[in-house]
Protein backbone atom coordinates (compact mmCIF):
# COMPACT_ATOMS: atom_id res chain seq x y z
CA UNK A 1 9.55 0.47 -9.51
CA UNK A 2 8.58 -2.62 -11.86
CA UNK A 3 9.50 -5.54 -10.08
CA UNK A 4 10.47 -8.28 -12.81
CA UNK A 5 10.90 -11.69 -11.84
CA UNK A 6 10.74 -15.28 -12.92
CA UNK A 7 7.42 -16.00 -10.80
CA UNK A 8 6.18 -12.77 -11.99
CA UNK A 9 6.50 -13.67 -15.48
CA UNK A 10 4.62 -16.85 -14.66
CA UNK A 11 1.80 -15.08 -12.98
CA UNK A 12 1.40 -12.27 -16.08
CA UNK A 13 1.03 -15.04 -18.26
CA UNK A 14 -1.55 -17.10 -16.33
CA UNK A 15 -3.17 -13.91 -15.74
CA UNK A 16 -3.33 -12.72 -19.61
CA UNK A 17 -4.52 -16.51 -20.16
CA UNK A 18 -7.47 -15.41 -17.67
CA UNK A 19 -8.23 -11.92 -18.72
CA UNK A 20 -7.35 -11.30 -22.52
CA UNK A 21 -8.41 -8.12 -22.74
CA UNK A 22 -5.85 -7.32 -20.07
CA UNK A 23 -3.34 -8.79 -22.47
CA UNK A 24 -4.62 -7.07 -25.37
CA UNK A 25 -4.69 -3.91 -23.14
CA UNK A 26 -0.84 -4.45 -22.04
CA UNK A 27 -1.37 -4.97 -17.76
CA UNK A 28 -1.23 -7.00 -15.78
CA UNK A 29 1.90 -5.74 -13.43
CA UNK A 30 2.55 -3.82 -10.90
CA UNK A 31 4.74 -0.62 -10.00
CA UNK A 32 5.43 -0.18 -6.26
CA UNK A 33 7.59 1.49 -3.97
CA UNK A 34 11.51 0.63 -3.16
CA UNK A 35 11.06 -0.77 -0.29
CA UNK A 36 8.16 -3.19 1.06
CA UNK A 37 8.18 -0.89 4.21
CA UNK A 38 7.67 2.32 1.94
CA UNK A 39 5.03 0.92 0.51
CA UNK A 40 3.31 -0.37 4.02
CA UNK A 41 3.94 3.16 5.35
CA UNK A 42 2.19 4.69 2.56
CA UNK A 43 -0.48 2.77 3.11
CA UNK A 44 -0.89 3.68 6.37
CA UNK A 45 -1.17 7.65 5.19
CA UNK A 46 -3.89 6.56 3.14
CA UNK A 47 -6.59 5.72 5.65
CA UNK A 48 -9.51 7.81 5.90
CA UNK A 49 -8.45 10.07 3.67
CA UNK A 50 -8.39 10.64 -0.60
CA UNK A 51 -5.09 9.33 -2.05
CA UNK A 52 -4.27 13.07 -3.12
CA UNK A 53 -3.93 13.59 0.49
CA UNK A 54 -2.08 10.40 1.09
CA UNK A 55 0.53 11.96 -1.56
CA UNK A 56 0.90 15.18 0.22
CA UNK A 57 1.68 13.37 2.79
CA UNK A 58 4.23 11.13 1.43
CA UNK A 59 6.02 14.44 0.10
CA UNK A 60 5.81 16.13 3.34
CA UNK A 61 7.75 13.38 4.97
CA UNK A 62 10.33 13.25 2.37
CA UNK A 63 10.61 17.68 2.60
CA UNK A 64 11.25 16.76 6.29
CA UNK A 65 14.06 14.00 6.07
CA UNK A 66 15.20 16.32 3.08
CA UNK A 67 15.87 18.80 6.07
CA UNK A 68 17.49 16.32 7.93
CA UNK A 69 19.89 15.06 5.37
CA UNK A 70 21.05 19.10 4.98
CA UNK A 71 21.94 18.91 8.30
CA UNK A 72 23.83 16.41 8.60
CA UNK A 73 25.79 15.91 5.74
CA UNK A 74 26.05 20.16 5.59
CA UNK A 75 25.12 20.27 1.28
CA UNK A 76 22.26 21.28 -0.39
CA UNK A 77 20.07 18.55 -1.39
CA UNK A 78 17.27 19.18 -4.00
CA UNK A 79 14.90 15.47 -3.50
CA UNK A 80 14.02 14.35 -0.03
CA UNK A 81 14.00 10.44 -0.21
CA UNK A 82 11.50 8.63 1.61
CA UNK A 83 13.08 7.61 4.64
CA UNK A 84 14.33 4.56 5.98
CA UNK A 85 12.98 2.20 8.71
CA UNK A 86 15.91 3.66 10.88
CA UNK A 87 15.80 7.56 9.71
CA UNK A 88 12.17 7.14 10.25
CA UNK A 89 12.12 6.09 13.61
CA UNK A 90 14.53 9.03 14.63
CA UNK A 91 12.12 11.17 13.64
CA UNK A 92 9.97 13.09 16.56
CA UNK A 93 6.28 12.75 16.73
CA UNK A 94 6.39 16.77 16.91
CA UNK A 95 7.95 16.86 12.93
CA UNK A 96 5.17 14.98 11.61
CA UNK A 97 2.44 16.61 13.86
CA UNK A 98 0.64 17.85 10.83
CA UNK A 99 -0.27 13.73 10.16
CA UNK A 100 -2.18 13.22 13.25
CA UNK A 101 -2.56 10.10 14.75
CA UNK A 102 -0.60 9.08 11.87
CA UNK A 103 2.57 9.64 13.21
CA UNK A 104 2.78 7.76 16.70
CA UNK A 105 1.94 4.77 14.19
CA UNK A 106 4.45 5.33 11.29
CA UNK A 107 7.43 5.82 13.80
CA UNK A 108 6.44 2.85 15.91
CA UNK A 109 6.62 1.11 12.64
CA UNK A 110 9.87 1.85 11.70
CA UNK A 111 11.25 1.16 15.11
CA UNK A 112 9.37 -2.02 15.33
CA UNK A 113 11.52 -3.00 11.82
CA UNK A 114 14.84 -1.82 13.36
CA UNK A 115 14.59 -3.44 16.65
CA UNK A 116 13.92 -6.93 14.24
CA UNK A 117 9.79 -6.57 15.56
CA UNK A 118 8.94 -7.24 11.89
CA UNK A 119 10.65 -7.85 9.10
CA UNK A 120 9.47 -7.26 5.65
CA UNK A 121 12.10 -9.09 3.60
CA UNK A 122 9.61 -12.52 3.78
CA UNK A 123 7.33 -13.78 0.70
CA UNK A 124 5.41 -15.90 3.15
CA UNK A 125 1.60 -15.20 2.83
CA UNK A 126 1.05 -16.72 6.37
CA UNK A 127 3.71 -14.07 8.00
CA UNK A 128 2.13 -10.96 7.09
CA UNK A 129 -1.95 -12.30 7.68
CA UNK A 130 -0.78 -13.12 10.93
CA UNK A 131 1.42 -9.67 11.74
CA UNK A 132 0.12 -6.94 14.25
CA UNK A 133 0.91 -3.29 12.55
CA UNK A 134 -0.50 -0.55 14.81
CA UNK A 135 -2.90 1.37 12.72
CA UNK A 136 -3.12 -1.05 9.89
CA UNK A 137 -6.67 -3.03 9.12
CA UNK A 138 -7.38 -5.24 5.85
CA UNK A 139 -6.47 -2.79 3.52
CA UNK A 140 -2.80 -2.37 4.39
CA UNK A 141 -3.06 -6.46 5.28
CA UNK A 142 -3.92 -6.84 1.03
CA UNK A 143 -1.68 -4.21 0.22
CA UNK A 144 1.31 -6.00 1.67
CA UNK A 145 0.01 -9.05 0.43
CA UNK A 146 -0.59 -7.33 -3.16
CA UNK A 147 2.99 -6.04 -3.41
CA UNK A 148 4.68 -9.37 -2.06
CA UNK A 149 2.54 -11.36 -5.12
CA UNK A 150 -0.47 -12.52 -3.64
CA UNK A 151 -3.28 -11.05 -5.55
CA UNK A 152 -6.50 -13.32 -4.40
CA UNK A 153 -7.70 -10.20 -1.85
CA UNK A 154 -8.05 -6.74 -3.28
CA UNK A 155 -7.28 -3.93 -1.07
CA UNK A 156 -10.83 -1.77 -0.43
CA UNK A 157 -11.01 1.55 0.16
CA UNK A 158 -13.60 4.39 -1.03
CA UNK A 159 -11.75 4.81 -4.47
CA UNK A 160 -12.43 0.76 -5.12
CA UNK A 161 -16.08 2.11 -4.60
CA UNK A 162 -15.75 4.45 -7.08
CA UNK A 163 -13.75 2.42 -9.57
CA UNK A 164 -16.66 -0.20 -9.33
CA UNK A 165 -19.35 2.60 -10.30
CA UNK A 166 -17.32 4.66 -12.49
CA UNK A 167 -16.25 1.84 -14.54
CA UNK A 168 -18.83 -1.21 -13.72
CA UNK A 169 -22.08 0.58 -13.24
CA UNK A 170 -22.17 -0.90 -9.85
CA UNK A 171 -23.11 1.57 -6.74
CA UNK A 172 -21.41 -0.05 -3.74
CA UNK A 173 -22.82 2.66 -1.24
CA UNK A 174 -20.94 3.14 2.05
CA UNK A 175 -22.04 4.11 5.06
CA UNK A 176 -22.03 7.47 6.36
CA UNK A 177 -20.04 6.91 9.38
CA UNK A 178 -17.43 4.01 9.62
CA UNK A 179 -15.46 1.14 7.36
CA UNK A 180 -16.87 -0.25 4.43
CA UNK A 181 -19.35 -3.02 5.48
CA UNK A 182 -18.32 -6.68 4.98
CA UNK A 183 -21.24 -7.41 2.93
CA UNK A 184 -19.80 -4.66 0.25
CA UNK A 185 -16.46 -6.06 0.55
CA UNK A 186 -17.50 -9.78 -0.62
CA UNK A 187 -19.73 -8.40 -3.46
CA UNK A 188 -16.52 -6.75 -4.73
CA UNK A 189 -14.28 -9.85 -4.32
CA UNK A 190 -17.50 -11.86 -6.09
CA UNK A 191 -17.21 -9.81 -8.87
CA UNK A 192 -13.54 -10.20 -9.70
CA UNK A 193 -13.50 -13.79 -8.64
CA UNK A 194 -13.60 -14.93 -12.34
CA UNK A 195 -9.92 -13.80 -12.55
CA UNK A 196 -9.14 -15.99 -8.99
CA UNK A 197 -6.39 -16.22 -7.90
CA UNK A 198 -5.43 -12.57 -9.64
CA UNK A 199 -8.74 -10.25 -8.63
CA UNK A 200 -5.81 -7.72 -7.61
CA UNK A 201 -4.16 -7.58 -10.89
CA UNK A 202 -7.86 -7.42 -12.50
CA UNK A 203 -9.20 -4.91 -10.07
């Protein structure tokens, strides 16, 4: 979905005044999911792992509350929906055994947002820097923070590294075993600082 709104408007245009080849170019916005916690939840499939994988994943979950819907409502359904915060966390760790460790964190999550735990309808920067999701590090932190309009910290992740080479001539290399170190992080966030407070929207 496009989200369109007044402060959105604002920020494109601030942003085009920074960056006019984005203008020239046409972006500058973002598409996201339905949902804030779709979008958090998605992010959490995409750690560790290549963001073809991370849509597989997505998919699968939606074939399996497809299942559920057939069920229960007895009529054939051809799209599975990505679930809800509550049809999420009736799901059993055993249906989504093929995500790993994955799964104890995405149905915590959605129980966490049913039992009130977190709540996802907030614009407040300082909520979601300060909130504890199980499984989630500083990339799901900036996504959230991304998708809510706050665009200063770009979410890193291997494909960032290969953006930055692919498109920059920069080789960011990443260690063989573990995150991305914090030293590659900042050089990132240096290079896009230009378009502060919109290195997101640049990246």
């Amino acid at each position: 979905m496009l989200r369109l709104s007044d402060k959105d408007e604002q920020d494109v245009t601030y942003f085009h005044k920074l960056h006019p080849h984005a203008e020239a170019k046409g972006f500058g916005r973002l598409f996201r999911s339905p949902t804030l916690f779709e979008d958090v939840a998605k992010s959490l499939l995409l750690r560790f792992c290549p963001w073809k994988t991370s849509l597989d994943r997505a998919k699968a979950i939606c074939d399996v509350q497809l299942k559920k819907v057939r069920m229960s409502k007895r009529k054939r359904a051809n799209i599975g929906d990505f679930p809800s915060p509550r049809e999420l966390a009736s799901f059993r760790e055993e249906e989504l055994k093929k995500f790993g460790y994955r799964a104890g964190d995405l149905i915590k999550l959605a129980k966490q947002v049913v039992d009130g735990k977190i709540k996802f309808d907030s614009a407040d920067e300082g909520y979601y820097s300060k909130l504890k999701i199980n499984g989630a590090g500083p990339f799901t932190t900036n996504t959230i923070m991304m998708c809510i309009g706050h665009y200063h910290n770009i979410p890193i992740d291997t494909e960032t590294l290969r953006h930055m080479k692919e498109f920059h001539g920069l080789n960011m290399r990443k260690r063989k075993k573990g995150p991305i170190s914090v030293e590659t992080k900042a050089k990132i966030q240096e290079f896009y600082k230009i378009y502060h407070p919109f290195e997101s929207l640049a990246y």
